[in-house]
Protein backbone atom coordinates (compact mmCIF):
# COMPACT_ATOMS: atom_id res chain seq x y z
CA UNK A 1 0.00 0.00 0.00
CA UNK A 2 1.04 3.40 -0.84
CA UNK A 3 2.48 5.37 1.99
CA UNK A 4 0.57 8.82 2.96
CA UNK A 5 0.49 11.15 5.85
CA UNK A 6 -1.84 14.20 6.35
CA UNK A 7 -1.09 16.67 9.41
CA UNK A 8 -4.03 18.08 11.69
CA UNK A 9 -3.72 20.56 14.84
CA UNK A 10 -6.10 19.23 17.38
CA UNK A 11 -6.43 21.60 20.44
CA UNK A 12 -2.93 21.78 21.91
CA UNK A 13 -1.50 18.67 19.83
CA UNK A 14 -0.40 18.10 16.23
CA UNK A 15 -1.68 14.62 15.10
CA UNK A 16 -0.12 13.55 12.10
CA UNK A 17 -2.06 10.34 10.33
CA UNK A 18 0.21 7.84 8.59
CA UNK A 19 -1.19 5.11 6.31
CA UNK A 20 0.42 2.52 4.22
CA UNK A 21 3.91 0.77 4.27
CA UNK A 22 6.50 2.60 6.12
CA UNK A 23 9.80 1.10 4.79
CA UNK A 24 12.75 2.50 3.43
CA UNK A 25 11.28 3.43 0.35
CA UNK A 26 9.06 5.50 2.20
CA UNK A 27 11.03 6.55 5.47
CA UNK A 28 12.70 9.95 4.40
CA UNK A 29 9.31 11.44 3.18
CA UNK A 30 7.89 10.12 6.66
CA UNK A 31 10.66 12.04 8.17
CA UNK A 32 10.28 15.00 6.13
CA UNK A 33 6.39 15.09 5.99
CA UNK A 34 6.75 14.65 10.32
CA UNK A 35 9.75 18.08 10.17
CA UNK A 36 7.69 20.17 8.02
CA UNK A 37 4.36 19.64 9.88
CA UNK A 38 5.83 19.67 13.44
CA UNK A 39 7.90 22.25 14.93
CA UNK A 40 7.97 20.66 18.40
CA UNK A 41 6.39 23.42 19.90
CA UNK A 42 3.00 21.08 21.20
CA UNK A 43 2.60 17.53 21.65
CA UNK A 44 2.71 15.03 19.15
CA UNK A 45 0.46 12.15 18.04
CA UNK A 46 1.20 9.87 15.35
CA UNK A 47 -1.83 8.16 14.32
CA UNK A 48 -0.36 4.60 13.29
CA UNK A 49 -3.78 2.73 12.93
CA UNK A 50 -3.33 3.07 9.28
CA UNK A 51 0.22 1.44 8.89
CA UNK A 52 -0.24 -1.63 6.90
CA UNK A 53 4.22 -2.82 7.09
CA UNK A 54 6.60 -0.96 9.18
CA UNK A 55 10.49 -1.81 8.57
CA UNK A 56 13.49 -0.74 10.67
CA UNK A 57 13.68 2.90 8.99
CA UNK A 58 10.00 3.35 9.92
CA UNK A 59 10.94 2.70 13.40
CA UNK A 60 13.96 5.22 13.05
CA UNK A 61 11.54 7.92 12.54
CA UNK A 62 9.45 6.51 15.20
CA UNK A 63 12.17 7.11 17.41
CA UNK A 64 13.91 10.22 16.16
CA UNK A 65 10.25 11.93 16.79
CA UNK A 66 10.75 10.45 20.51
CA UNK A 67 14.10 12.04 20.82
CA UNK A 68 12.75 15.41 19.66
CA UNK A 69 10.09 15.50 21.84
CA UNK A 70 11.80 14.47 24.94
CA UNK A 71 14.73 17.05 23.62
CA UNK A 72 12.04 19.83 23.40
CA UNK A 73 9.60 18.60 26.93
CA UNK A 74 6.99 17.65 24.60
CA UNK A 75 4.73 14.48 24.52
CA UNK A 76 3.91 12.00 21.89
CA UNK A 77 1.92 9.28 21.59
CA UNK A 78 0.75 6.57 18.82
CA UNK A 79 -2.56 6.58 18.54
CA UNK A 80 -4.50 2.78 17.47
CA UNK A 81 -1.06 1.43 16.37
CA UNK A 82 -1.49 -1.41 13.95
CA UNK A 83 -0.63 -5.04 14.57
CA UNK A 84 2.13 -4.61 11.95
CA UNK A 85 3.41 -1.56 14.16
CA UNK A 86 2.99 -2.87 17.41
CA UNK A 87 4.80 -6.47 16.18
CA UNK A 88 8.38 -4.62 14.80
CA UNK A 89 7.97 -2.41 18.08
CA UNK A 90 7.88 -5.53 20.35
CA UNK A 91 10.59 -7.11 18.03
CA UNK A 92 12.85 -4.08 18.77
CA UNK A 93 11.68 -4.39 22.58
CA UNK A 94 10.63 -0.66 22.67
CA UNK A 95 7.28 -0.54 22.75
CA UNK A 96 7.00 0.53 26.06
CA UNK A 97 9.03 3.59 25.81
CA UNK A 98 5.94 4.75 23.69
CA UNK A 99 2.76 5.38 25.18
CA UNK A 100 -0.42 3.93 23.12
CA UNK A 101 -3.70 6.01 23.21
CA UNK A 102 -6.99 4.78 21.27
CA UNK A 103 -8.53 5.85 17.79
CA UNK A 104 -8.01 9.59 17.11
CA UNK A 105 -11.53 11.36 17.27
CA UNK A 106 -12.25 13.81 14.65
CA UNK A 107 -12.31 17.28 14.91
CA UNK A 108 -16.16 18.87 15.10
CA UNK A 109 -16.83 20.61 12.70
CA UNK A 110 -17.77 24.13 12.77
CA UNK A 111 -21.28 24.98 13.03
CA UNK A 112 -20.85 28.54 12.51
């Protein structure tokens, strides 16, 4: 599957939804798609519920954003990670170092 990520500001957090195979053809526009949208100025939620193969470049991402937020005091969380994400997470024995949340819930839209 094709790899895509959209970024959406959510009260006081970015959440940036990723779908599709994360591997190293895909990795450096992960990592650029997660720089451009994310300053590291709120928390961070990476919506992995849509990650149908993760690789160990995926995970690199996974873990530079990690670094960056704990570098800048900011949280981050992977929201409804996929059994493909949670297996190379186990794998790597990390997966605790990452706090899981549940489904992302849309933004309301404005009735104005």
């Amino acid at each position: 599957m094709e790899f895509s990520s959209t970024a959406t500001r959510i009260a006081d957090r970015l959440v940036l939804t990723v779908a599709g195979d994360v591997d190293l053809a895909a990795h450096t526009r992960f990592h650029d798609d997660l720089d451009q949208s994310w300053d590291a100025s709120c928390d961070l939620v990476i919506d992995c519920s849509g990650i149908t193969f993760l690789d160990s470049m995926g995970l690199r991402v996974l873990v530079h954003a990690m670094q960056r937020a704990d570098a800048n005091g900011r949280d981050i969380a992977l929201a409804a990670p996929s059994v493909p994400v949670q297996r190379v997470l186990d794998l790597a024995g990390i997966r605790t170092l990452f706090t899981e949340i549940g489904p992302v819930a849309e933004p309301e839209a404005d009735l104005a």
